[in-house]
PDB file of N, CA and C in Angstrom:
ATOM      1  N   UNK A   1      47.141-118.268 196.518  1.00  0.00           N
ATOM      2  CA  UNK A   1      47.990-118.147 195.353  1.00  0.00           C
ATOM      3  C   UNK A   1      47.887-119.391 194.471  1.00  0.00           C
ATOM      4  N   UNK A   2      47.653-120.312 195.087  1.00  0.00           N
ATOM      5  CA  UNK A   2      47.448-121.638 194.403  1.00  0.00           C
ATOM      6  C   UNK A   2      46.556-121.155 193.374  1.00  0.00           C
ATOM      7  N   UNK A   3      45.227-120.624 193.412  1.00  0.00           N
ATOM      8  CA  UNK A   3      43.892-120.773 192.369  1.00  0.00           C
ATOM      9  C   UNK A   3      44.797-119.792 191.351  1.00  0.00           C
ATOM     10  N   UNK A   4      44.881-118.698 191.082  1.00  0.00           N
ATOM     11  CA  UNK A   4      45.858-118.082 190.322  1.00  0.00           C
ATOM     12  C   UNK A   4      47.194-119.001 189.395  1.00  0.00           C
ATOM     13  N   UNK A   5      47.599-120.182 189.754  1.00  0.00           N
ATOM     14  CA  UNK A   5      48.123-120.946 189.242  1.00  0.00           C
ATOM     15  C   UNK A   5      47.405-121.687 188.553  1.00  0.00           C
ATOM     16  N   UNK A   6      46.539-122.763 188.994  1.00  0.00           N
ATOM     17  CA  UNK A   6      45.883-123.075 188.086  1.00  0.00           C
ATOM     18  C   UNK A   6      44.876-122.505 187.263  1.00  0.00           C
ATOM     19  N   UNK A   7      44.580-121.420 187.486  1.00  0.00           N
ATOM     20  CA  UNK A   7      43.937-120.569 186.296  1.00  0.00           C
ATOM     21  C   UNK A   7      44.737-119.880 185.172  1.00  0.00           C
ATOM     22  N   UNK A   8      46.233-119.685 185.943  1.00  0.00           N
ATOM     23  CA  UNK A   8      47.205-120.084 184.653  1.00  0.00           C
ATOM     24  C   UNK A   8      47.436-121.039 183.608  1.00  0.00           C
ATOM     25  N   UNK A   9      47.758-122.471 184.410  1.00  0.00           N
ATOM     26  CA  UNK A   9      47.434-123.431 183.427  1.00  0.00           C
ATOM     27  C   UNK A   9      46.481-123.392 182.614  1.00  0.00           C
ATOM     28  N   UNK A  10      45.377-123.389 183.318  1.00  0.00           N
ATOM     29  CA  UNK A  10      44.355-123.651 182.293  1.00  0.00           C
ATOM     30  C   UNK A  10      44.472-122.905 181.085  1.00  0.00           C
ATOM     31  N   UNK A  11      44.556-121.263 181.465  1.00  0.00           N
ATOM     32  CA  UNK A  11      44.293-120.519 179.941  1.00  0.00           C
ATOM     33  C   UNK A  11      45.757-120.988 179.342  1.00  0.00           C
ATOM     34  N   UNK A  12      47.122-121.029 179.497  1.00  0.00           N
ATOM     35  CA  UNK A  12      47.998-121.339 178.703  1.00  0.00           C
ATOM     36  C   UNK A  12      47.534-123.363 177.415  1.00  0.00           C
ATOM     37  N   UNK A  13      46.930-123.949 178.513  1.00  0.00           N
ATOM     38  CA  UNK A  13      46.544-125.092 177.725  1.00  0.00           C
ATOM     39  C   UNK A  13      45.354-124.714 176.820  1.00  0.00           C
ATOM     40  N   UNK A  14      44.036-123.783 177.418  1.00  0.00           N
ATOM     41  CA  UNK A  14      43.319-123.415 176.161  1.00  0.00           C
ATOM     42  C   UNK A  14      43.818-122.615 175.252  1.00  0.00           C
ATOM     43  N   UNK A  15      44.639-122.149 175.686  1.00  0.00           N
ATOM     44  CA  UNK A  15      45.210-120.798 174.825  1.00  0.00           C
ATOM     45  C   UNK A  15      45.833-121.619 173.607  1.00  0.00           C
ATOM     46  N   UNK A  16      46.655-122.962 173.831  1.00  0.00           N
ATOM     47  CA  UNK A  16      47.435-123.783 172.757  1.00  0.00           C
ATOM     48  C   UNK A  16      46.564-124.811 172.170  1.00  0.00           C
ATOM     49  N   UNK A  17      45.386-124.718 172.721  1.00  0.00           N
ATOM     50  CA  UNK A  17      44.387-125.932 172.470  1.00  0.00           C
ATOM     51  C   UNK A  17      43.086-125.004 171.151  1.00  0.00           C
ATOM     52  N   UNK A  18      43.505-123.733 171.613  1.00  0.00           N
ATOM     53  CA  UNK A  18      42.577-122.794 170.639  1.00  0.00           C
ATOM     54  C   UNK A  18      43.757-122.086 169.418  1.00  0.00           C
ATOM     55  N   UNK A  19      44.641-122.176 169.889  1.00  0.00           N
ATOM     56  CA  UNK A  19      45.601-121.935 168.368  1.00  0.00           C
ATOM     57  C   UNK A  19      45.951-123.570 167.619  1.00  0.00           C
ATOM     58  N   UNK A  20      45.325-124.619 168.194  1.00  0.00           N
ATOM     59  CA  UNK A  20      45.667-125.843 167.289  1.00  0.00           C
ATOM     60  C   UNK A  20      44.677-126.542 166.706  1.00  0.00           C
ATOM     61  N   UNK A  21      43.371-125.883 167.430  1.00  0.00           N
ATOM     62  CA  UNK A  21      42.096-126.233 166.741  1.00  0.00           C
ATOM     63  C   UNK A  21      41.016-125.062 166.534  1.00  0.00           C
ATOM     64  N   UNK A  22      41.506-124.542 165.425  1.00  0.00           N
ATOM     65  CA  UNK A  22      41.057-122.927 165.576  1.00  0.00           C
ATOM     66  C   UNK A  22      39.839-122.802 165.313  1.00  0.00           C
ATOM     67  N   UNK A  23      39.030-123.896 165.250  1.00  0.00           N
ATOM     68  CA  UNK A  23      37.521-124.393 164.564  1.00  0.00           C
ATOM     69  C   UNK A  23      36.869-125.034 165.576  1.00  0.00           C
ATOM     70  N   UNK A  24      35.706-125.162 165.555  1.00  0.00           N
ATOM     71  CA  UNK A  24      34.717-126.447 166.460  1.00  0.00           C
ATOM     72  C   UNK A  24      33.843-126.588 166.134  1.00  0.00           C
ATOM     73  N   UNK A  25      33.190-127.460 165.807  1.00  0.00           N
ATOM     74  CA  UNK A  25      31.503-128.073 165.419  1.00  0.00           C
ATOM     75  C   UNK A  25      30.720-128.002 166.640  1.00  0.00           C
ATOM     76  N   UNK A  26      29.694-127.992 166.535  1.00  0.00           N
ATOM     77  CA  UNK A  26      28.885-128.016 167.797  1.00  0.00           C
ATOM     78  C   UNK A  26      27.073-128.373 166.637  1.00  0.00           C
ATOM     79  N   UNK A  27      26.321-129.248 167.616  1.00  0.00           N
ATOM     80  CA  UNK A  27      25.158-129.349 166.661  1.00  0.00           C
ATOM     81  C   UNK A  27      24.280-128.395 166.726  1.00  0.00           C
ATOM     82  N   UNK A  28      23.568-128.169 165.907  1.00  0.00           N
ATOM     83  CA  UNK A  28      22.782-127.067 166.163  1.00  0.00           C
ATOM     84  C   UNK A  28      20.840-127.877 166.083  1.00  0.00           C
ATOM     85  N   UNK A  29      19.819-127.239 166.644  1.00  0.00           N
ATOM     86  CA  UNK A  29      19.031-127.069 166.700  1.00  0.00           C
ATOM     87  C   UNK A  29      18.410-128.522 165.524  1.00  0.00           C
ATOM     88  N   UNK A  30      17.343-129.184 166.105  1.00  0.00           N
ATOM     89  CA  UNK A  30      16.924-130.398 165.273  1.00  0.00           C
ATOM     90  C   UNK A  30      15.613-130.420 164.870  1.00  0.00           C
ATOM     91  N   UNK A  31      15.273-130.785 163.807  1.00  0.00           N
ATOM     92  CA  UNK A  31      13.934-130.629 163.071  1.00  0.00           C
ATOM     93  C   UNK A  31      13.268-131.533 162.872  1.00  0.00           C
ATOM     94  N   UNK A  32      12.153-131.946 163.374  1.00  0.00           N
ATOM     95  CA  UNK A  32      11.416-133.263 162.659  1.00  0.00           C
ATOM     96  C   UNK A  32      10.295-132.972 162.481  1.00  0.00           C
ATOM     97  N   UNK A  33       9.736-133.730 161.200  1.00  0.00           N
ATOM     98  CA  UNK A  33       8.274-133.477 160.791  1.00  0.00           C
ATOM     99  C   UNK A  33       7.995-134.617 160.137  1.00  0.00           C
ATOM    100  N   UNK A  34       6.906-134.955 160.676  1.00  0.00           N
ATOM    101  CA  UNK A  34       5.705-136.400 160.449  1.00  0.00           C
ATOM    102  C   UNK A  34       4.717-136.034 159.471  1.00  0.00           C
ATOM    103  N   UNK A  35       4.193-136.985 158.440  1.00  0.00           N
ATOM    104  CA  UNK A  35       3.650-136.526 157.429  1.00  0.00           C
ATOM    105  C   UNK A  35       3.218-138.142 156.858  1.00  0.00           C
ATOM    106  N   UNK A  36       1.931-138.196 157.719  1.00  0.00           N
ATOM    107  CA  UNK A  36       1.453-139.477 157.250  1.00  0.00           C
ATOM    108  C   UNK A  36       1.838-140.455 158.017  1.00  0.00           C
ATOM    109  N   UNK A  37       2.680-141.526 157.063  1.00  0.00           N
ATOM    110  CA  UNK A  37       3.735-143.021 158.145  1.00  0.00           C
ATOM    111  C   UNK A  37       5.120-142.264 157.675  1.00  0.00           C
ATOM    112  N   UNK A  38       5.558-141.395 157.345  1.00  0.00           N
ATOM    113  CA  UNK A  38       6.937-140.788 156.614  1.00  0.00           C
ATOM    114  C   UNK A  38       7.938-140.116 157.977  1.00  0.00           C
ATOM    115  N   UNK A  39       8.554-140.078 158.362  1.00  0.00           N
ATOM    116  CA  UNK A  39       9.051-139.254 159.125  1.00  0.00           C
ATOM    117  C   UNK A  39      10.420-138.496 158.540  1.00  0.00           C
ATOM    118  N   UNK A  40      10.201-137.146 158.756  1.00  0.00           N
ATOM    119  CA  UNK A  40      11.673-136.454 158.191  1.00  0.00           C
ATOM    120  C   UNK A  40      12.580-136.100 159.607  1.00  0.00           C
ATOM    121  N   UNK A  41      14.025-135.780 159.398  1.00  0.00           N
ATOM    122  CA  UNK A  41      14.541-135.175 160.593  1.00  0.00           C
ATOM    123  C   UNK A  41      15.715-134.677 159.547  1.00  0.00           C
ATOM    124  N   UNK A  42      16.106-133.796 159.946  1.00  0.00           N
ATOM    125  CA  UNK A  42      17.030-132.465 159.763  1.00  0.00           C
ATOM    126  C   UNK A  42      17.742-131.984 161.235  1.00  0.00           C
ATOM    127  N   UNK A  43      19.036-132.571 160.896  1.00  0.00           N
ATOM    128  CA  UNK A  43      19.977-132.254 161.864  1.00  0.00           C
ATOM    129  C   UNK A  43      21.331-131.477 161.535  1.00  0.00           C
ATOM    130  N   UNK A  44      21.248-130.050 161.944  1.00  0.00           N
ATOM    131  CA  UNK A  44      22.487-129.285 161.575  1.00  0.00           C
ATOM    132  C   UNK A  44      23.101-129.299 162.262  1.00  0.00           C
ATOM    133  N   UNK A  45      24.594-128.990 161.593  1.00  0.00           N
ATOM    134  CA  UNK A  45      25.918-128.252 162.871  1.00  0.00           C
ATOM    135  C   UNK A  45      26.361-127.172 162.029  1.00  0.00           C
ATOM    136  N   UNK A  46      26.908-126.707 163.465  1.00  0.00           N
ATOM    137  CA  UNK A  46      27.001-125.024 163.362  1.00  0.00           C
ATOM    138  C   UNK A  46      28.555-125.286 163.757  1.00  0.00           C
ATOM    139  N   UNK A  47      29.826-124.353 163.313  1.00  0.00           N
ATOM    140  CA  UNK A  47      31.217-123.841 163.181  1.00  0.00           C
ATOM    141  C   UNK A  47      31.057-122.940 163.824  1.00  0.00           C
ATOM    142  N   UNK A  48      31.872-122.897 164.554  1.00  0.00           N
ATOM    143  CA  UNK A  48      32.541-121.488 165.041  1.00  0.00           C
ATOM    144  C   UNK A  48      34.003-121.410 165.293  1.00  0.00           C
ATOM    145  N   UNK A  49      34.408-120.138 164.769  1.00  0.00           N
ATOM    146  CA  UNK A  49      36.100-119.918 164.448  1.00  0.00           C
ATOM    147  C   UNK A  49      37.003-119.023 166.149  1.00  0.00           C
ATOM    148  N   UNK A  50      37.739-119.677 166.424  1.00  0.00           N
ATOM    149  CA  UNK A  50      38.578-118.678 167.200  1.00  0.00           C
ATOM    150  C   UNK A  50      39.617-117.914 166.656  1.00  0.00           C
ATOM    151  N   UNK A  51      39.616-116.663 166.690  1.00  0.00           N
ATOM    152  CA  UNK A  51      40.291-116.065 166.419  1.00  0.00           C
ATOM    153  C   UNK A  51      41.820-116.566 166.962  1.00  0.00           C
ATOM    154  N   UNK A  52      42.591-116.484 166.039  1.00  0.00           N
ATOM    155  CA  UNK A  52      44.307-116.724 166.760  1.00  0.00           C
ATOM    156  C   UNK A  52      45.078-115.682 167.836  1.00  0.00           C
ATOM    157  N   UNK A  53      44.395-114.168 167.701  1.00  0.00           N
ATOM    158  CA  UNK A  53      44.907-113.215 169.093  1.00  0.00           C
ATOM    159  C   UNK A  53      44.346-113.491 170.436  1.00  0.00           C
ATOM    160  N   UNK A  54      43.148-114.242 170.478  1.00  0.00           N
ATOM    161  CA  UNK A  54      42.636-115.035 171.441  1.00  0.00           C
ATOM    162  C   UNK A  54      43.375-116.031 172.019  1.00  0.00           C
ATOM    163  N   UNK A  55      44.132-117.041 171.469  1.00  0.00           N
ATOM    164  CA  UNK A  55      44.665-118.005 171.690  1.00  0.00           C
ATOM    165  C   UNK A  55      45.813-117.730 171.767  1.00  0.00           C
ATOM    166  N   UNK A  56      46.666-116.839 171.401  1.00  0.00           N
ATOM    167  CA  UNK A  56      47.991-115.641 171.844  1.00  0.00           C
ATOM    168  C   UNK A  56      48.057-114.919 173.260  1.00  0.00           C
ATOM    169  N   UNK A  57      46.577-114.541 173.100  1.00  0.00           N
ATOM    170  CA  UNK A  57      46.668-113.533 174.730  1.00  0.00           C
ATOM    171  C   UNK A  57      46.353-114.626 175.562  1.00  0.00           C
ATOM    172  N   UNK A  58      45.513-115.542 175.672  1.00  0.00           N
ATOM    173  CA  UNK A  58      45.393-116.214 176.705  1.00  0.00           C
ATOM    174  C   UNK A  58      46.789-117.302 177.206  1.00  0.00           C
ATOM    175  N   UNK A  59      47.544-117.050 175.969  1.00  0.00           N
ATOM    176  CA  UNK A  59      48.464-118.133 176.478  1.00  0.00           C
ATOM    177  C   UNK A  59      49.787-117.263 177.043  1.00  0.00           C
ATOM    178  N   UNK A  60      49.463-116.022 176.206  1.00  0.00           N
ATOM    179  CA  UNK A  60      50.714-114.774 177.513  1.00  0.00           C
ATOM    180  C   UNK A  60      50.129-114.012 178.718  1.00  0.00           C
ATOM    181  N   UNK A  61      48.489-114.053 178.558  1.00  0.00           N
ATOM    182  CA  UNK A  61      48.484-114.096 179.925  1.00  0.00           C
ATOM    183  C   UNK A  61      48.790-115.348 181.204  1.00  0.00           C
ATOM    184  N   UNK A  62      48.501-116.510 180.902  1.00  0.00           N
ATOM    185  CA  UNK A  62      48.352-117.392 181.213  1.00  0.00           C
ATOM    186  C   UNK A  62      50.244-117.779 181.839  1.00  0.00           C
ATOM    187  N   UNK A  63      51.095-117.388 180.967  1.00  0.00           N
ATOM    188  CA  UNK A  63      52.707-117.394 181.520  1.00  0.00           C
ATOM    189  C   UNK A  63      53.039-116.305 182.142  1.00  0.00           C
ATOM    190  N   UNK A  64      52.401-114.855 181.802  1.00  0.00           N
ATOM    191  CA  UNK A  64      52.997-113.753 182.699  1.00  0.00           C
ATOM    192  C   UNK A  64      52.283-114.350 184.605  1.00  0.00           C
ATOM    193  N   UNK A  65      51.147-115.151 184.944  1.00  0.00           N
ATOM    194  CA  UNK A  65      50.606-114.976 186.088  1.00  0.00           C
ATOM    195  C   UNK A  65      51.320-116.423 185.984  1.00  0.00           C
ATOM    196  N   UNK A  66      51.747-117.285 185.556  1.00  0.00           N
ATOM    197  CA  UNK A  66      52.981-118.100 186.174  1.00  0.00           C
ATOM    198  C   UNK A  66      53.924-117.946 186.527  1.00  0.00           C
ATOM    199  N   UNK A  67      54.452-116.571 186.157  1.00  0.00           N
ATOM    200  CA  UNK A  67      55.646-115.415 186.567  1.00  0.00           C
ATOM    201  C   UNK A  67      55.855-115.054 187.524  1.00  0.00           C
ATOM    202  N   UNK A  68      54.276-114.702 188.022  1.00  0.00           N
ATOM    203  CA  UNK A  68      54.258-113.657 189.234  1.00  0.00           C
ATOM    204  C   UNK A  68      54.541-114.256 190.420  1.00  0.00           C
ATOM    205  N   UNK A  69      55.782-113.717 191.125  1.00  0.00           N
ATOM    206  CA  UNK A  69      56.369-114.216 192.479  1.00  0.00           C
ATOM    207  C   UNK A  69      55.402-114.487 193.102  1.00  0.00           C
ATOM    208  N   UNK A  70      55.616-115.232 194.451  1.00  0.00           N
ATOM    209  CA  UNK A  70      54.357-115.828 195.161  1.00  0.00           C
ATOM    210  C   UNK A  70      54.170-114.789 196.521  1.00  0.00           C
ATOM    211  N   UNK A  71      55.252-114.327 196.666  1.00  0.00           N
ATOM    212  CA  UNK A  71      55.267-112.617 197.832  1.00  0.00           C
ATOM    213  C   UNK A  71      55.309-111.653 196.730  1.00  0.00           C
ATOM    214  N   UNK A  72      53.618-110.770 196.888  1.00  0.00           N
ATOM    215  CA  UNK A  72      54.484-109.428 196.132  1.00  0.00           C
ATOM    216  C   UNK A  72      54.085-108.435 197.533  1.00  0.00           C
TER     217      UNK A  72
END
């Protein structure tokens, strides 16, 4: 019953950690090209959005299985 608890926590803290940062950068894929003595590099980042019913359900699932008696 213990692991069920902390797999509660966890999603209730991502669950509030994804409704307070509903965004994230992450880098994406890197480019370099040599051309002579010149060197270029091209470095992107990529966004990605969490939806807010994501970060809703995980944080009521995350309290209903903190709920759940420890005898059922």
């Amino acid at each position: 019953m213990k692991a069920i608890k902390i797999v509660a926590v966890l999603l209730v803290a991502g669950g509030l950690l994804a409704l307070t940062y509903r965004n994230f950068n992450y880098p994406k894929a890197e480019h370099d090209a040599k051309l002579g003595s010149v060197e270029f590099a091209v470095k992107s980042e990529g966004t990605t959005h969490i939806p807010e019913w994501a970060g809703v359900a995980a944080v009521v699932l995350g309290t209903l299985l903190l709920l759940i008696p420890k005898k059922l």
